[in-house]
C-alpha atoms as a PDB file:
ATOM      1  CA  UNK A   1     -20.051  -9.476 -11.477  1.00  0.00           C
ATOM      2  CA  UNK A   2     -17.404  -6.971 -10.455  1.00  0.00           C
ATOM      3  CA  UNK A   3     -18.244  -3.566 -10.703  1.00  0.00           C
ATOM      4  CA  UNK A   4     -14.115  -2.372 -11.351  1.00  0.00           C
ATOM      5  CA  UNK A   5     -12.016  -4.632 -13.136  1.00  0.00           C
ATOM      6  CA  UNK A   6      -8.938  -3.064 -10.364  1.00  0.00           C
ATOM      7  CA  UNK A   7      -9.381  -1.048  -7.355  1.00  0.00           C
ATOM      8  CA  UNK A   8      -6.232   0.569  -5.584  1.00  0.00           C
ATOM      9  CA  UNK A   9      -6.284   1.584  -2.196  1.00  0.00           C
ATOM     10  CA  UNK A  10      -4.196   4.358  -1.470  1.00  0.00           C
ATOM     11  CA  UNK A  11      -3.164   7.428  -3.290  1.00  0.00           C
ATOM     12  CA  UNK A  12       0.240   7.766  -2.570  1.00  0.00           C
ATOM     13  CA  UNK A  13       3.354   7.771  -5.086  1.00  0.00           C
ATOM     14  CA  UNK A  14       3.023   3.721  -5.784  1.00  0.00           C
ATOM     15  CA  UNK A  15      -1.132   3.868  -5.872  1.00  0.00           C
ATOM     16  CA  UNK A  16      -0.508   7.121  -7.848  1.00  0.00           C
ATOM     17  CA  UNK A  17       1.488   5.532 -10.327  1.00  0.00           C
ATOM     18  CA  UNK A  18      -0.493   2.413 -10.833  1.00  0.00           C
ATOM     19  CA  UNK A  19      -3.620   4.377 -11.194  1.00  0.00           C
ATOM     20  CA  UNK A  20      -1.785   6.557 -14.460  1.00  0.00           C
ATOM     21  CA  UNK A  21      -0.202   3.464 -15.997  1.00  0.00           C
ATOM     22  CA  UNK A  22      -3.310   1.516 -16.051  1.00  0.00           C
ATOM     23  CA  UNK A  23      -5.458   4.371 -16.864  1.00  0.00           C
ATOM     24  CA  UNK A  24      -2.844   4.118 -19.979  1.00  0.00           C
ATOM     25  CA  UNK A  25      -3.299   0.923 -20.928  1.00  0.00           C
ATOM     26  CA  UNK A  26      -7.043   1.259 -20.801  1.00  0.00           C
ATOM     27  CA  UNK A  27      -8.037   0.295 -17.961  1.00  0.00           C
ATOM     28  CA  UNK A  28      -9.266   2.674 -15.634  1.00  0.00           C
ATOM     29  CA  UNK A  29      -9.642   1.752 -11.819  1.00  0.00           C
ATOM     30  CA  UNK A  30     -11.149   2.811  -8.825  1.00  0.00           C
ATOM     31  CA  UNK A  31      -8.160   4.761  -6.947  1.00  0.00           C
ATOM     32  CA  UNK A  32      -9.537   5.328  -2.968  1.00  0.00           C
ATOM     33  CA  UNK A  33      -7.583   7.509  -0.417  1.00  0.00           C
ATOM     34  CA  UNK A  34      -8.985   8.168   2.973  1.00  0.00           C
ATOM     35  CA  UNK A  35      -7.048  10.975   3.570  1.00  0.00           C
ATOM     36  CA  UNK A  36      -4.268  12.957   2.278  1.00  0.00           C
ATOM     37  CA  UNK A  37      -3.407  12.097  -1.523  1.00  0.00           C
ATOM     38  CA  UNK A  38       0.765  11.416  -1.402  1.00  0.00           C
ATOM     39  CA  UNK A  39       1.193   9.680   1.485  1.00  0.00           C
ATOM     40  CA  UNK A  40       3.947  10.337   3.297  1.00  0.00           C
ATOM     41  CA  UNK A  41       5.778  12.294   0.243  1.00  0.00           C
ATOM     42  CA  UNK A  42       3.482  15.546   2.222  1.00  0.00           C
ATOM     43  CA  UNK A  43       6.543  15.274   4.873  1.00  0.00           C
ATOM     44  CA  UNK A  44       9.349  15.349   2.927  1.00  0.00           C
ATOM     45  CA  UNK A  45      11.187  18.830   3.011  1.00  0.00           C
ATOM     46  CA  UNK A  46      13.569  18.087  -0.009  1.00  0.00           C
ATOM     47  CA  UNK A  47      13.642  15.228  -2.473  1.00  0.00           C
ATOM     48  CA  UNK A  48      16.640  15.229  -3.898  1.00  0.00           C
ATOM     49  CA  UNK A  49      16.661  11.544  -5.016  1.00  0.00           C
ATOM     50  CA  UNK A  50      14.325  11.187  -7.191  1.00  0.00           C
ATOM     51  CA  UNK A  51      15.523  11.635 -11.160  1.00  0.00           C
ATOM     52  CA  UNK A  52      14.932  15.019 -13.351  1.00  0.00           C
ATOM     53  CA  UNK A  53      14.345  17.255 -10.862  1.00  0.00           C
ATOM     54  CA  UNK A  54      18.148  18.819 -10.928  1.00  0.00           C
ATOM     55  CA  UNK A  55      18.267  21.196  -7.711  1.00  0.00           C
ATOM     56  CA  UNK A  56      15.948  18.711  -6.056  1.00  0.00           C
ATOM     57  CA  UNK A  57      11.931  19.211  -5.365  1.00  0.00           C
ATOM     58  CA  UNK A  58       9.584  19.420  -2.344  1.00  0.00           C
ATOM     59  CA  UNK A  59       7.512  16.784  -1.432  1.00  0.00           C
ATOM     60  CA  UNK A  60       4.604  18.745  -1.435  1.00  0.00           C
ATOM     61  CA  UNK A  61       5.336  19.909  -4.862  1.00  0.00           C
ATOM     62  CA  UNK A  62       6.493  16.819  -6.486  1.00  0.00           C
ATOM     63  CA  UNK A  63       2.857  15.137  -4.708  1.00  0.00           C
ATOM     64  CA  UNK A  64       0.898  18.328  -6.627  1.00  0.00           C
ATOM     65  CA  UNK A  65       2.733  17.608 -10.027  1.00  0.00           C
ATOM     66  CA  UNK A  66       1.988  13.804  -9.257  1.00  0.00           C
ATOM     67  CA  UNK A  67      -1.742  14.644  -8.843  1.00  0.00           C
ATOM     68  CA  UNK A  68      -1.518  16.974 -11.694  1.00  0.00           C
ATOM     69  CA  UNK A  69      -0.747  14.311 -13.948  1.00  0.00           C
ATOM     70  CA  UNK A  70      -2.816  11.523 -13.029  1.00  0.00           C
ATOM     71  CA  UNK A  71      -5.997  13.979 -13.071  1.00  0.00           C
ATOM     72  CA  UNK A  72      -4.701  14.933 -17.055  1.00  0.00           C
ATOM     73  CA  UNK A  73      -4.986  11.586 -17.820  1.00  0.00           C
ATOM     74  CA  UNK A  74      -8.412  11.179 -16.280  1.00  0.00           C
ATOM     75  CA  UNK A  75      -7.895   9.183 -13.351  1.00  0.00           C
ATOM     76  CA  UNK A  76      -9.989  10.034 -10.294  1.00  0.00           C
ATOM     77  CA  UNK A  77      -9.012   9.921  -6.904  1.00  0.00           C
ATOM     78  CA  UNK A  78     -12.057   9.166  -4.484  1.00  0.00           C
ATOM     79  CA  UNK A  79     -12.121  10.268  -0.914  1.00  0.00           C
ATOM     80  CA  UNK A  80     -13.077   6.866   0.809  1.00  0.00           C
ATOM     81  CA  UNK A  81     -11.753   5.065   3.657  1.00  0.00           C
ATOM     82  CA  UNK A  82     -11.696   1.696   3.403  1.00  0.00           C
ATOM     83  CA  UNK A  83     -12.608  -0.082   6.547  1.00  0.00           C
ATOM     84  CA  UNK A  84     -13.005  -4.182   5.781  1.00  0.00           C
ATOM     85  CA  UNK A  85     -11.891  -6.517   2.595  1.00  0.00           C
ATOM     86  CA  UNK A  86     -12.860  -9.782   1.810  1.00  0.00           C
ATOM     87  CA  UNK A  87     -12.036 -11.817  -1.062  1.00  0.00           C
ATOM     88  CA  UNK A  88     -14.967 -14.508  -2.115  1.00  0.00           C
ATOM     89  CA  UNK A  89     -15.774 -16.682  -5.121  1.00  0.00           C
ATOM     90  CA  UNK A  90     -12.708 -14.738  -6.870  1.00  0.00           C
ATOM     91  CA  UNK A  91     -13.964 -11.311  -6.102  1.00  0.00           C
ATOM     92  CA  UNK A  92     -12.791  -8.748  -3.956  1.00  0.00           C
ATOM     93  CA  UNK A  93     -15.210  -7.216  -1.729  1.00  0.00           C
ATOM     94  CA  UNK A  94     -14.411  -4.261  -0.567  1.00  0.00           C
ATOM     95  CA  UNK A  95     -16.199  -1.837   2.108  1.00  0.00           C
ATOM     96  CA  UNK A  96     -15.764   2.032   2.636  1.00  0.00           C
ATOM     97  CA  UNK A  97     -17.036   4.605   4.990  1.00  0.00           C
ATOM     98  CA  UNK A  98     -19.947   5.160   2.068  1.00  0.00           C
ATOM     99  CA  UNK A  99     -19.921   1.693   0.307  1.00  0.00           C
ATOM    100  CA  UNK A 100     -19.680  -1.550  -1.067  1.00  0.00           C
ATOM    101  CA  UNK A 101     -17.697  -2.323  -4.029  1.00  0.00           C
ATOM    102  CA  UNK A 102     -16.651  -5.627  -6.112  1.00  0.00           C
ATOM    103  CA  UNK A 103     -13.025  -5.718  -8.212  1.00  0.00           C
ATOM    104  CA  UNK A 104     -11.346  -8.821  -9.981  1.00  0.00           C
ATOM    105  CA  UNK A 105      -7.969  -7.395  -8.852  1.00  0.00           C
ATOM    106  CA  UNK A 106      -6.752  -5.531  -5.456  1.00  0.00           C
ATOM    107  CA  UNK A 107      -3.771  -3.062  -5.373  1.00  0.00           C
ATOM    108  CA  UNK A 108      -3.364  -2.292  -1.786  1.00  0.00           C
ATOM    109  CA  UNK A 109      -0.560   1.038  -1.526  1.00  0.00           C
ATOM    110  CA  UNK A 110      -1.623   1.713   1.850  1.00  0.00           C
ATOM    111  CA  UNK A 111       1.895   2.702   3.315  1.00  0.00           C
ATOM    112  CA  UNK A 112       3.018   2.500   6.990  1.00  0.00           C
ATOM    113  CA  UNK A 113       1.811   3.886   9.769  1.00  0.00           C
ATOM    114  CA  UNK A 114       3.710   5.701  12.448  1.00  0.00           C
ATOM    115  CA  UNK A 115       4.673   3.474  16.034  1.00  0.00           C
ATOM    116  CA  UNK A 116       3.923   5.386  18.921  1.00  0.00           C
ATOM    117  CA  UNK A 117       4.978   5.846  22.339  1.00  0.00           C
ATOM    118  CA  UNK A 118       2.977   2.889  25.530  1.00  0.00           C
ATOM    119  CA  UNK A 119      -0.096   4.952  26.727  1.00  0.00           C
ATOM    120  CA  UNK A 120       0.995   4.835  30.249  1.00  0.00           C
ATOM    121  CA  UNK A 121       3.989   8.020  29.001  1.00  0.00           C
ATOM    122  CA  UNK A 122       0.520  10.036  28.320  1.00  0.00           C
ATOM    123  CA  UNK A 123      -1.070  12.469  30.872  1.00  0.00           C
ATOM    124  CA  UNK A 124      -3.589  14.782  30.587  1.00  0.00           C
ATOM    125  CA  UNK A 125      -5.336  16.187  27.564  1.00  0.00           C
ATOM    126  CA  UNK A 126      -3.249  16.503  24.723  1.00  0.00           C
ATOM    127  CA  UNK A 127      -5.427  16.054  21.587  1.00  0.00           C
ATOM    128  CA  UNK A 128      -4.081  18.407  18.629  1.00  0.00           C
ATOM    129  CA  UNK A 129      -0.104  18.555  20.418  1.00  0.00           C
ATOM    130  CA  UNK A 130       1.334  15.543  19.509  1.00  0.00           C
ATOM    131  CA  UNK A 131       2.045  14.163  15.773  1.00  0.00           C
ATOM    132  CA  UNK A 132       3.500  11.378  14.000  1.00  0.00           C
ATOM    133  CA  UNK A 133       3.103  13.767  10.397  1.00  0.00           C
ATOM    134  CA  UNK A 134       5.079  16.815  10.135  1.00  0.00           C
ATOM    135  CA  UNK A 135       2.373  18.446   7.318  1.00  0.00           C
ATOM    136  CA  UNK A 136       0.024  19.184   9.863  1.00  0.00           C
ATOM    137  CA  UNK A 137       2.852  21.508  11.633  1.00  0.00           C
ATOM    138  CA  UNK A 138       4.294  23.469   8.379  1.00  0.00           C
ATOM    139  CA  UNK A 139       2.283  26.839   8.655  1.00  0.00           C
ATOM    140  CA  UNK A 140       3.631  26.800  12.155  1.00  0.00           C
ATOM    141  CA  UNK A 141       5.952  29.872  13.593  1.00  0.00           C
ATOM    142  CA  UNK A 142       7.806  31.221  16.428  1.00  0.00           C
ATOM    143  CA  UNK A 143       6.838  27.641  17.799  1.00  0.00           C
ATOM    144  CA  UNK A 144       9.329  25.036  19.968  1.00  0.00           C
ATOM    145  CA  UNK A 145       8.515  21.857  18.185  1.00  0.00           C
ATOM    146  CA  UNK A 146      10.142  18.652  20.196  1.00  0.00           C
ATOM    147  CA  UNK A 147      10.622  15.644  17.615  1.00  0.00           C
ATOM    148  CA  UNK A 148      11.602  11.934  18.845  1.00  0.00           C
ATOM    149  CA  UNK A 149      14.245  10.278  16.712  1.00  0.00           C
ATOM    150  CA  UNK A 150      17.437  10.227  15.102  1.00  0.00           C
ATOM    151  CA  UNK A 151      16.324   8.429  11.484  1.00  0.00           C
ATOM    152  CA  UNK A 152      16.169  10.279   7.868  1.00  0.00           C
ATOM    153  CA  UNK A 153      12.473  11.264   8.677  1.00  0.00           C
ATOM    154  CA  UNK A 154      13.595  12.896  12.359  1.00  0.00           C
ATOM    155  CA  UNK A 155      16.595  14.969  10.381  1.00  0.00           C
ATOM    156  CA  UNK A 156      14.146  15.772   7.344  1.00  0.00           C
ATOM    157  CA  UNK A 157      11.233  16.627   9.612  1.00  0.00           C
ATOM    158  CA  UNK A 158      13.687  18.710  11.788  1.00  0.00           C
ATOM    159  CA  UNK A 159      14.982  21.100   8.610  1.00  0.00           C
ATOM    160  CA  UNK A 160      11.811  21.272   7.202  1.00  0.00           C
ATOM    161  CA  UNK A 161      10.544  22.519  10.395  1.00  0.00           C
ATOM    162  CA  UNK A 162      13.412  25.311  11.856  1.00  0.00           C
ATOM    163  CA  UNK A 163      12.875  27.503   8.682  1.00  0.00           C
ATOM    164  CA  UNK A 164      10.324  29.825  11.018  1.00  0.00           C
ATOM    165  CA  UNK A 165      10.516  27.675  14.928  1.00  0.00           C
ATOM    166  CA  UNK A 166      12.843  26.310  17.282  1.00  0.00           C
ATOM    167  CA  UNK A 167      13.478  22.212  17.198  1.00  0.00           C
ATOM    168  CA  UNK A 168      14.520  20.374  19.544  1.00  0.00           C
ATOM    169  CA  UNK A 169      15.733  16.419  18.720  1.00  0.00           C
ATOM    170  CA  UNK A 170      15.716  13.856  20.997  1.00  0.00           C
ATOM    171  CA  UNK A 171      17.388  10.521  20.063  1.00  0.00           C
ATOM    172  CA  UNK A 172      16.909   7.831  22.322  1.00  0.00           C
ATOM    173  CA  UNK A 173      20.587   6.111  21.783  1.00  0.00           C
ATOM    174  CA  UNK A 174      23.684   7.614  20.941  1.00  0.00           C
ATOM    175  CA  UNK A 175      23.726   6.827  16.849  1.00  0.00           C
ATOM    176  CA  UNK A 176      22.350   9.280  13.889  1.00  0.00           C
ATOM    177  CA  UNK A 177      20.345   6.456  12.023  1.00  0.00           C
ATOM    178  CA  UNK A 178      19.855   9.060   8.988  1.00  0.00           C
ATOM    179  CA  UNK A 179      22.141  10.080   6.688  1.00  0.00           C
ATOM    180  CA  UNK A 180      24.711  11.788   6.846  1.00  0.00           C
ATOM    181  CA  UNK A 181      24.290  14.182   4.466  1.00  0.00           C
ATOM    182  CA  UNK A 182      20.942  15.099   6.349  1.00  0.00           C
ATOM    183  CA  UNK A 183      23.171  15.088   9.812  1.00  0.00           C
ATOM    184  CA  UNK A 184      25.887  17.773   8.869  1.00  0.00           C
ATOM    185  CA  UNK A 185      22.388  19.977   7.454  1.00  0.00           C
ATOM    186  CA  UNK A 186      21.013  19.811  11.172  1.00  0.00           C
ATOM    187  CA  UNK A 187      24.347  20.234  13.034  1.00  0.00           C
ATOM    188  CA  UNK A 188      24.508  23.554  11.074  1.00  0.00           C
ATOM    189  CA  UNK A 189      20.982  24.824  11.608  1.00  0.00           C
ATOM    190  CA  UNK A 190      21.218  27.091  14.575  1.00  0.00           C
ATOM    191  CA  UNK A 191      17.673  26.554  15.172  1.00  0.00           C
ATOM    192  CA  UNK A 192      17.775  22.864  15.713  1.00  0.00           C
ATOM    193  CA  UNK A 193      19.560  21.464  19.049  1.00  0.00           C
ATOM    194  CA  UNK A 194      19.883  17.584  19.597  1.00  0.00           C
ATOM    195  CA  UNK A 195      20.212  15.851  22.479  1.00  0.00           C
ATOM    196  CA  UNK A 196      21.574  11.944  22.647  1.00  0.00           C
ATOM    197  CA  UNK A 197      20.018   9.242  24.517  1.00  0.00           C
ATOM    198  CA  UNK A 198      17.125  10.873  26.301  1.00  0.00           C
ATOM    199  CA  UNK A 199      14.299   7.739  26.818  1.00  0.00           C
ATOM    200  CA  UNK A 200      11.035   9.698  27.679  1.00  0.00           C
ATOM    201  CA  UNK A 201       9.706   9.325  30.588  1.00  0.00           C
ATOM    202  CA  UNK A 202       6.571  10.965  30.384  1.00  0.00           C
ATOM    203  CA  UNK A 203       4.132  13.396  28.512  1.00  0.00           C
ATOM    204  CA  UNK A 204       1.685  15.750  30.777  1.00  0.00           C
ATOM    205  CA  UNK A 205      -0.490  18.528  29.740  1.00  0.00           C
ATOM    206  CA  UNK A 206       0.776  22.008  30.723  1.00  0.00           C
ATOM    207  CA  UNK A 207      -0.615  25.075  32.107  1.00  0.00           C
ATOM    208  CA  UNK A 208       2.444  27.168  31.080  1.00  0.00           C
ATOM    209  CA  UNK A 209       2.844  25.625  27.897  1.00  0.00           C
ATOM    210  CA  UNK A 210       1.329  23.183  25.535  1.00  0.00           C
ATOM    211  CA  UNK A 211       2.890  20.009  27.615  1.00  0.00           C
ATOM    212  CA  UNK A 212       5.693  18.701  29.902  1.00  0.00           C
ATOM    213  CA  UNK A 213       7.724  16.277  28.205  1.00  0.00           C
ATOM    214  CA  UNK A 214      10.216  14.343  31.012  1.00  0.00           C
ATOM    215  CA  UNK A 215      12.966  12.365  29.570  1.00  0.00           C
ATOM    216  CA  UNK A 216      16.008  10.492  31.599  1.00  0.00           C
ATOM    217  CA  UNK A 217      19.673   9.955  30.547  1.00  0.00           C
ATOM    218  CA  UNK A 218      21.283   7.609  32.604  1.00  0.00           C
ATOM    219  CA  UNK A 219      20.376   9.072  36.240  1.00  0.00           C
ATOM    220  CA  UNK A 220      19.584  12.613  35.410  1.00  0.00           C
ATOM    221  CA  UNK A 221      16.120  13.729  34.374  1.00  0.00           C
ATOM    222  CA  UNK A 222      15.938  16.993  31.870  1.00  0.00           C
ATOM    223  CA  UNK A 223      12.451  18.611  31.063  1.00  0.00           C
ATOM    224  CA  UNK A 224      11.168  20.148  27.969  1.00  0.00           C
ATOM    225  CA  UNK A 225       8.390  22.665  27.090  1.00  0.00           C
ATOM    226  CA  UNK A 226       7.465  22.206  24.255  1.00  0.00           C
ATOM    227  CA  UNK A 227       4.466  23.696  22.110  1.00  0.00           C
ATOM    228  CA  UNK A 228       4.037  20.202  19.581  1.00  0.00           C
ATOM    229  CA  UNK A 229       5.612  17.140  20.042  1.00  0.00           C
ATOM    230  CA  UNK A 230       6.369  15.338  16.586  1.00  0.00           C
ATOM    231  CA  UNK A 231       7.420  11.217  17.002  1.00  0.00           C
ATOM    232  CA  UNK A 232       9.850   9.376  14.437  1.00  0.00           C
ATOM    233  CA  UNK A 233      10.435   6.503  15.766  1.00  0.00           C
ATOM    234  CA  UNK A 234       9.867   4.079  13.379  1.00  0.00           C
ATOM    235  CA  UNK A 235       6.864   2.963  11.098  1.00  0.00           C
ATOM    236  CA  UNK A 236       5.178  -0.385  10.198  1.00  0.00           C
ATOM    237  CA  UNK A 237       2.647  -1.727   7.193  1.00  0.00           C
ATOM    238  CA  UNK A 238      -0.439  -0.113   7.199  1.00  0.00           C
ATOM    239  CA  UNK A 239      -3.062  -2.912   7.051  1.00  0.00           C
ATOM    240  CA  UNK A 240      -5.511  -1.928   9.416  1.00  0.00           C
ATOM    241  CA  UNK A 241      -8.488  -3.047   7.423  1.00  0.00           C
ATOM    242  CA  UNK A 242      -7.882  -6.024   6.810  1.00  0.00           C
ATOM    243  CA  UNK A 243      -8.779  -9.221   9.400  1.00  0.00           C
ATOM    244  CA  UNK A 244      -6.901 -12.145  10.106  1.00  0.00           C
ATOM    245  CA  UNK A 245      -8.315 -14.179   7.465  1.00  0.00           C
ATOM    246  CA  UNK A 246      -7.497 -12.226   4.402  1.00  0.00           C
ATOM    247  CA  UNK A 247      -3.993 -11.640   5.906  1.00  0.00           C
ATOM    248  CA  UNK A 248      -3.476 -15.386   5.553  1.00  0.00           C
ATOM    249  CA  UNK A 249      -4.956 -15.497   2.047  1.00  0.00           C
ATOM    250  CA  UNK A 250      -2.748 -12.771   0.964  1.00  0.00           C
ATOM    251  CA  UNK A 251       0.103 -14.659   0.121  1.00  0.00           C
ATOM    252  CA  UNK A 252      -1.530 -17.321  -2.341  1.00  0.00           C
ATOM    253  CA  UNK A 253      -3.406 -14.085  -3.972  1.00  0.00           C
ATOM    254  CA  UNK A 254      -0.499 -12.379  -4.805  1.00  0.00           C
ATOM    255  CA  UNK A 255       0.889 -16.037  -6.174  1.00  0.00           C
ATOM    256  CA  UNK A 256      -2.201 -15.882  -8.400  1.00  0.00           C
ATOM    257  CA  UNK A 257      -2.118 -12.647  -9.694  1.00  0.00           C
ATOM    258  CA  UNK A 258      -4.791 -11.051  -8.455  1.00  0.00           C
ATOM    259  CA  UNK A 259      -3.335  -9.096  -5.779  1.00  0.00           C
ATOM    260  CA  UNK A 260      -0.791  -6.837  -5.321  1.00  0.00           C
ATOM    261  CA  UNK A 261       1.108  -5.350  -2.569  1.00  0.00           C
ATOM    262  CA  UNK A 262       3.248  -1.871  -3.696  1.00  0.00           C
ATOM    263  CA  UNK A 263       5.311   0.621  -2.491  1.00  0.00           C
ATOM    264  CA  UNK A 264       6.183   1.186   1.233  1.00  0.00           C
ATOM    265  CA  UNK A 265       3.510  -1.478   2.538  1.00  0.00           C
ATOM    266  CA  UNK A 266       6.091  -4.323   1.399  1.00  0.00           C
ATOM    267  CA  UNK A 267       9.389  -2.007   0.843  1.00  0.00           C
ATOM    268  CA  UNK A 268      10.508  -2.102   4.432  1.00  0.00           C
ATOM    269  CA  UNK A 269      13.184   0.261   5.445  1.00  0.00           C
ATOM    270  CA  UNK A 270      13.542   1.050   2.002  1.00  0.00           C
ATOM    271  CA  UNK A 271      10.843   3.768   1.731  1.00  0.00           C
ATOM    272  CA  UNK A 272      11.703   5.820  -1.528  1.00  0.00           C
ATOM    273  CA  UNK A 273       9.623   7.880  -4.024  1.00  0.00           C
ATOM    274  CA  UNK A 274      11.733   5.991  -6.864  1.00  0.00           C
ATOM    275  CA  UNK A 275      10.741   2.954  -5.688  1.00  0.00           C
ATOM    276  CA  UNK A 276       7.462   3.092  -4.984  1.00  0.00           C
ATOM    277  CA  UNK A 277       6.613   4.674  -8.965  1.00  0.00           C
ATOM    278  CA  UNK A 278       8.279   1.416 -10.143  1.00  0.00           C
ATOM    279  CA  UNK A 279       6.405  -1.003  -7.995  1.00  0.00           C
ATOM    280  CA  UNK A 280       3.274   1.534  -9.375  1.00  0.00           C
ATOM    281  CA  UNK A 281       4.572   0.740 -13.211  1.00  0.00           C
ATOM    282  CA  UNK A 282       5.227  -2.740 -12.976  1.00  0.00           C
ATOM    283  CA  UNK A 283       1.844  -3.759 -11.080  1.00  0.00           C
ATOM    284  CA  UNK A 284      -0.119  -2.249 -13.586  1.00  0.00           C
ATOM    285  CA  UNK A 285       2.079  -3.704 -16.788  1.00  0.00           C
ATOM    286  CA  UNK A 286       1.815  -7.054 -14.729  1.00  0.00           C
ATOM    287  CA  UNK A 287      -2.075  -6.416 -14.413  1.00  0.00           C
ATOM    288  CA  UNK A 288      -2.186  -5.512 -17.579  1.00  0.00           C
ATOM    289  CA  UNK A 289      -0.831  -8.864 -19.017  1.00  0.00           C
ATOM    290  CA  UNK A 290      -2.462 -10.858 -16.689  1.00  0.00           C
ATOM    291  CA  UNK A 291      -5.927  -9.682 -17.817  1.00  0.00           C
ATOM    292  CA  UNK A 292      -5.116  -9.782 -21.611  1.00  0.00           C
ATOM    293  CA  UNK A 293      -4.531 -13.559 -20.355  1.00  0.00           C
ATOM    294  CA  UNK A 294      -7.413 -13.728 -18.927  1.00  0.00           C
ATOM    295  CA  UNK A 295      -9.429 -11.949 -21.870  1.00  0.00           C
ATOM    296  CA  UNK A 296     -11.326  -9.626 -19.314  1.00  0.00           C
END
């Protein structure tokens, strides 16, 4: 007996989503979220992508209206980390920090997580200096912030971040991966400075200042001081729950409708707020259907 006819894990725009349209169509789920509800939409300085918002929107404001709405609608966003999932005699078992609970269908909305530099770069004691989340940083001031990468989230984390401290980019080849539009922003903040091809070399603790951050170009060596260090160097699917086994099974459970894998988990490099509300709304329509099939 399952004790949710659908559980979503993850609260971010595409578990967000999901969670209002089903609570819609009368079906209300169990929404977890082990951390932060809107994902990675917290980093975003400016969305200005994302339809009826005319001079554009924060990310921090479009994740409050986001929350605002699904909480209107009644949906409930529990604070539990899911650490194991299992799928057995066509139930989904699924363990948090606090529990153990059953669903007939699995939305996983669990996003990426950040890549990170080898541990041998690392020296010293640098818990609380070094990020892969700009959020954490935003109350920040008259701070020198050093962030790795040259992609949209390196460019948006980098204006979002010189409005009250001094950035410094580091891109470890010689091309802007983000766009343009974000490029010509950064070139004309006087409060950002970039600096092409720069491979770090290594990251020490510092008596003078937060850390020591040694990075090569070619044959010469240049080294920053910075207070925070802030990496964007890519992300990959956040699916650090699940084992080996359900991995494998993942593929024919999708096939039979019973799970479903939304927003910038299966999106790849395209990692949009847009997108991820429409793989939200047509998961739950899909869910919907299928149960009516089903007659649950």
């Amino acid at each position: 007996m399952a004790d949710y006819k659908v559980a979503i894990i993850g609260a971010g725009p595409a578990g967000l989503t999901a969670a209002l349209q089903l609570q819609r169509q009368g079906i209300p789920p169990l929404l977890l979220e082990r951390h932060k509800v809107g994902g990675l939409l917290n980093n975003a300085h400016w969305v200005e992508n994302y339809p009826g918002f005319v001079e554009g929107i924060s990310g921090p404001d479009l994740v409050d209206l986001f929350h605002r709405q699904v909480e209107r609608i009644g949906v409930i966003v529990t604070p539990e980390e899911v650490i194991a999932v299992e799928y057995q005699d066509k139930l989904f078992r699924i363990a948090t920090n606090k529990r153990e609970v059953v669903t007939k269908i699995l939305v996983i909305a669990t996003g990426t997580k950040a890549r990170i530099f080898s541990p041998g770069v690392f020296s010293g004691n640098l818990e609380g200096k070094i990020f892969s989340e700009v959020f954490p940083l935003l109350k920040e001031e008259g701070k020198t912030i050093l962030i790795v990468g040259a992609g949209d989230a390196a460019l948006d984390y980098a204006l979002n971040l010189a409005n009250k401290n001094q950035v410094i980019i580091l891109n470890r080849g010689s091309r802007i991966k983000g766009l343009s539009l974000l490029w010509n922003r950064v070139q004309e903040n006087d409060s950002i400075k970039y600096f092409p091809e720069m491979e770090i070399e290594k990251i020490a603790s510092s008596e003078k200042r937060s850390m020591d951050v040694l990075a090569r170009s070619g044959s010469e060596t240049m080294n920053f001081e910075p207070d925070y260090l802030l990496t964007a160097i890519g992300r990959e699917p956040e699916l650090g729950f699940a084992d080996m086994e359900f991995i494998k099974q993942s593929e024919e459970l999708q096939n039979q409708k019973v799970l479903y894998l939304i927003g910038d988990l299966k999106n790849g490099a395209f990692r949009q707020t847009s997108l991820a509300v429409g793989d939200g709304i047509r998961a739950a329509m899909e869910i919907e259907k299928q149960l009516r099939k089903d007659k649950v």
